[in-house]
Protein backbone atom coordinates (compact mmCIF):
# COMPACT_ATOMS: atom_id res chain seq x y z
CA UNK A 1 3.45 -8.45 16.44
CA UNK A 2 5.58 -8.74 13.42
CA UNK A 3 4.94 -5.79 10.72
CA UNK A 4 4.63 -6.77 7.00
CA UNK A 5 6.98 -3.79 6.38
CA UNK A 6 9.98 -5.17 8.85
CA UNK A 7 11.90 -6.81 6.40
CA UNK A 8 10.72 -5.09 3.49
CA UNK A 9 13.68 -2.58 3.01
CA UNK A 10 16.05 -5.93 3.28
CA UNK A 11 14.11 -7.41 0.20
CA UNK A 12 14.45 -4.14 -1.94
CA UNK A 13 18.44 -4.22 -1.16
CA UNK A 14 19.00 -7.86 -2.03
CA UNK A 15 17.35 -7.57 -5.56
CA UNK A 16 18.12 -5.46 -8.71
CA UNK A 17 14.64 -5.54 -9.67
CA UNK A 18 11.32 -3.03 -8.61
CA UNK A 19 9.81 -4.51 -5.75
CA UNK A 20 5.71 -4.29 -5.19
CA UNK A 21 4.30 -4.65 -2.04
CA UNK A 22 1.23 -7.21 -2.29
CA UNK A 23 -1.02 -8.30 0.32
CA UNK A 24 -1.03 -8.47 4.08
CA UNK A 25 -1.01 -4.64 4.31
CA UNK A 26 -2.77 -1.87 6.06
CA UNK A 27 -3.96 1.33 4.30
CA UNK A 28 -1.14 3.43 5.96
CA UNK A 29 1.44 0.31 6.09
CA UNK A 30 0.53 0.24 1.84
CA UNK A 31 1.09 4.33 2.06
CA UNK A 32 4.60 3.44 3.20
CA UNK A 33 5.99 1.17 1.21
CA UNK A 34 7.90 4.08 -1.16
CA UNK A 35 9.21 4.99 1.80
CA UNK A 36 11.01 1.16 2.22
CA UNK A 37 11.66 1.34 -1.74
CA UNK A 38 8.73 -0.42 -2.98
CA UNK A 39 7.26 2.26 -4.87
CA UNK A 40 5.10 -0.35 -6.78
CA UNK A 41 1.75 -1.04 -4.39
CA UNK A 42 -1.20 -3.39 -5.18
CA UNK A 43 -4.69 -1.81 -3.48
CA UNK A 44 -6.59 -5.59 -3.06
CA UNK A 45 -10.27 -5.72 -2.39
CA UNK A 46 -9.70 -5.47 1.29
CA UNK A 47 -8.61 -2.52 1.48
CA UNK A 48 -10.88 -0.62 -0.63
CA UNK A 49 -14.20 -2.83 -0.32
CA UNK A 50 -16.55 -3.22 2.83
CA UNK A 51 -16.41 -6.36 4.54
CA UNK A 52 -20.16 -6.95 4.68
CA UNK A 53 -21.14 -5.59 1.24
CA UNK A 54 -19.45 -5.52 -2.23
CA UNK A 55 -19.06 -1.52 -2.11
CA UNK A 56 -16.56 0.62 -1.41
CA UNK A 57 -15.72 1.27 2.38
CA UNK A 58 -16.53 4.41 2.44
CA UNK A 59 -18.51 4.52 -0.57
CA UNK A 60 -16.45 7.25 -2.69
CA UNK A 61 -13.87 4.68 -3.73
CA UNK A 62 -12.63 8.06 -6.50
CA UNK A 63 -11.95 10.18 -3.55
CA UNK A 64 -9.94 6.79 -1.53
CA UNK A 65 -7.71 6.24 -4.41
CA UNK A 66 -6.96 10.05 -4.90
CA UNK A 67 -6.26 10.40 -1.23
CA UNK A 68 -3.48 7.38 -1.18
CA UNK A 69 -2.26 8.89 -4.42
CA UNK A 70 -1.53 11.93 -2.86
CA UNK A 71 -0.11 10.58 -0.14
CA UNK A 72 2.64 8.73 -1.71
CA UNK A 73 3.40 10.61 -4.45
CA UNK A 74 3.45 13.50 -1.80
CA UNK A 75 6.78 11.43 -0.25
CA UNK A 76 10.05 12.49 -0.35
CA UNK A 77 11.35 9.10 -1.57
């Protein structure tokens, strides 16, 4: 199955512009967009909020956001 990431790095190289990464993304797919040269990524509702009640996923959406914050700004990019 086709990755939202496999033509991402092509995108970054055709335009002189910051690229953000929007939609269609896992949590560890969003985690590696710096990586592809999208430093810019969007954190939508699905991502962060449970399916089946409007809460965070986990319910400590603070220690989520600090986690994939870490994580990219952690990269070597």
């Amino acid at each position: 199955m086709p990755s939202p990431l496999d033509e991402l790095r092509e995108v970054v190289n055709a335009v002189k512009i910051p690229v953000q990464a929007v939609g269609g993304l896992s949590l560890e797919q969003a985690i590696q967009c710096p990586q592809y040269g999208a430093p810019l990524v969007v954190l939508g509702a699905p991502l962060t909020i449970d399916a089946d009640a409007f809460k965070t996923a986990d319910g400590d959406l603070e220690s989520s956001l600090r986690m994939i914050c870490e994580a990219i700004h952690s990269q070597n990019v």
